[in-house]
Protein backbone atom coordinates (compact mmCIF):
# COMPACT_ATOMS: atom_id res chain seq x y z
CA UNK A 1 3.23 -72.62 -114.22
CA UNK A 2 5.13 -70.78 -111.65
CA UNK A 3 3.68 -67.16 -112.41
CA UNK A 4 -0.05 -68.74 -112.19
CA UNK A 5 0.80 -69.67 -108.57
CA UNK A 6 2.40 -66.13 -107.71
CA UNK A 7 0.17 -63.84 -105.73
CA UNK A 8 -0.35 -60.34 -107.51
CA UNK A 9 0.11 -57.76 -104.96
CA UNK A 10 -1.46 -54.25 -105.56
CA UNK A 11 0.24 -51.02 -103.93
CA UNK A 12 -2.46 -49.81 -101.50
CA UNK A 13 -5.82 -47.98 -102.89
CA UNK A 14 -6.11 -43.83 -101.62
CA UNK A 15 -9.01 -42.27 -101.07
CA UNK A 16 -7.77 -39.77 -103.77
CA UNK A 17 -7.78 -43.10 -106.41
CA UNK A 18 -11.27 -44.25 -105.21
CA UNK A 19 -13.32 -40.81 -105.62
CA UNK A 20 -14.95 -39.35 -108.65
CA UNK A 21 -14.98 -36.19 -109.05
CA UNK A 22 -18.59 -34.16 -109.64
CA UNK A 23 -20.19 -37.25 -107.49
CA UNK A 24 -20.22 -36.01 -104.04
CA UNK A 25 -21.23 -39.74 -103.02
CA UNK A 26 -20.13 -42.17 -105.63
CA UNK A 27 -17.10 -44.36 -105.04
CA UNK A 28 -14.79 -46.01 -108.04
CA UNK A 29 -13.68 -49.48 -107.06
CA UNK A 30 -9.84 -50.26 -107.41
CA UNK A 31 -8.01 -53.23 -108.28
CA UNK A 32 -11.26 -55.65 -107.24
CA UNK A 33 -10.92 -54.32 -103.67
CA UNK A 34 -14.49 -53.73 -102.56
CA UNK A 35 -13.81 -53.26 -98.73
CA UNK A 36 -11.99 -50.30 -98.53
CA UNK A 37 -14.72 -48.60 -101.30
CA UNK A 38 -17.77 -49.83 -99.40
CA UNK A 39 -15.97 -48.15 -95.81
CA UNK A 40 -15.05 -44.25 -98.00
CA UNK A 41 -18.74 -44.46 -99.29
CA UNK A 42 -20.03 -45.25 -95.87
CA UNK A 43 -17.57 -42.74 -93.97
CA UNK A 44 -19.26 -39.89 -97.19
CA UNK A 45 -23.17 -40.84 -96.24
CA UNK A 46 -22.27 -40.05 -92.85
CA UNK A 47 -19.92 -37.35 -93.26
CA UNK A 48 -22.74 -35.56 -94.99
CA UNK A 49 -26.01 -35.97 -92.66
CA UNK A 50 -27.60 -38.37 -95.21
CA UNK A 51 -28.01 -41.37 -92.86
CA UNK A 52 -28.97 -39.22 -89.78
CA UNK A 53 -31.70 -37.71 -92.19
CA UNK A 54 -33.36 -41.24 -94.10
CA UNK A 55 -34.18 -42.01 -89.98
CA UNK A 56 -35.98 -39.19 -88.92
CA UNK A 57 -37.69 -38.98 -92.20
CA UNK A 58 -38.61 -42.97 -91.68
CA UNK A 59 -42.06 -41.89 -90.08
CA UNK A 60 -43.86 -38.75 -89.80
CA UNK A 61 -43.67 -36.89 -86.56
CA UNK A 62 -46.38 -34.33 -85.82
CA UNK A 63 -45.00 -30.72 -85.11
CA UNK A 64 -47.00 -30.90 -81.33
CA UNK A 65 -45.07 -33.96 -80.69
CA UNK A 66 -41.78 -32.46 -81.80
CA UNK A 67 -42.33 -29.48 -79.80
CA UNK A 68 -43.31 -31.19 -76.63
CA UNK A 69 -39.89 -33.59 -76.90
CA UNK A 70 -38.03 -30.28 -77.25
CA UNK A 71 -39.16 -29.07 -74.34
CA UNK A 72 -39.09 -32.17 -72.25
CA UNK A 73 -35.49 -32.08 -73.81
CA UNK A 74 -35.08 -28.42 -72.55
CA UNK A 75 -36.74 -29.24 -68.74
CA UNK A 76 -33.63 -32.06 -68.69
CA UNK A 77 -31.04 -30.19 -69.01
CA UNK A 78 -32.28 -27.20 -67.01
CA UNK A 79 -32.60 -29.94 -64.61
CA UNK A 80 -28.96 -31.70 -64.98
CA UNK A 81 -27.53 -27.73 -65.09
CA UNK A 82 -28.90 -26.98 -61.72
CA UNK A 83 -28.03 -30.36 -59.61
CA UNK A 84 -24.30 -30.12 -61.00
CA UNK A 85 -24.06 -26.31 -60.25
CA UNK A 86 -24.80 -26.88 -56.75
């Protein structure tokens, strides 16, 4: 009865233990201990640009529009360059 009451402590989970290897973005689960999976795979998806990409693909921009922000973009910091270089 004394062992059930014991609290099992597990040495703590590397990022070496939790990936598998030939899955850029799949995470192996350790020892029941979700968080520290769930926070590698989320630290991967943005590591790699897939996050950053699934919002800008969300809705499709015309290529007008997306030239005229990059040039509003461009006037900005034109702008910016020449009040702080004064």
């Amino acid at each position: 009865m004394k062992d059930s009451n014991k609290k099992k402590f597990f040495k703590k989970v590397t990022k070496e233990d939790m990936e598998i290897y030939g899955h850029p973005f799949a995470v192996k689960v350790v020892n029941n201990q979700l968080d520290p999976a769930i926070k590698l795979w989320k630290r991967k998806l943005k590591e790699s640009g897939r996050i950053e990409e699934l919002k800008t693909r969300k809705e499709y921009i015309k290529p007008s529009t997306k030239k005229r922000k990059t040039k509003e973009q461009a006037k900005r910091s034109s702008e910016r360059k020449r009040m702080f270089d004064k």
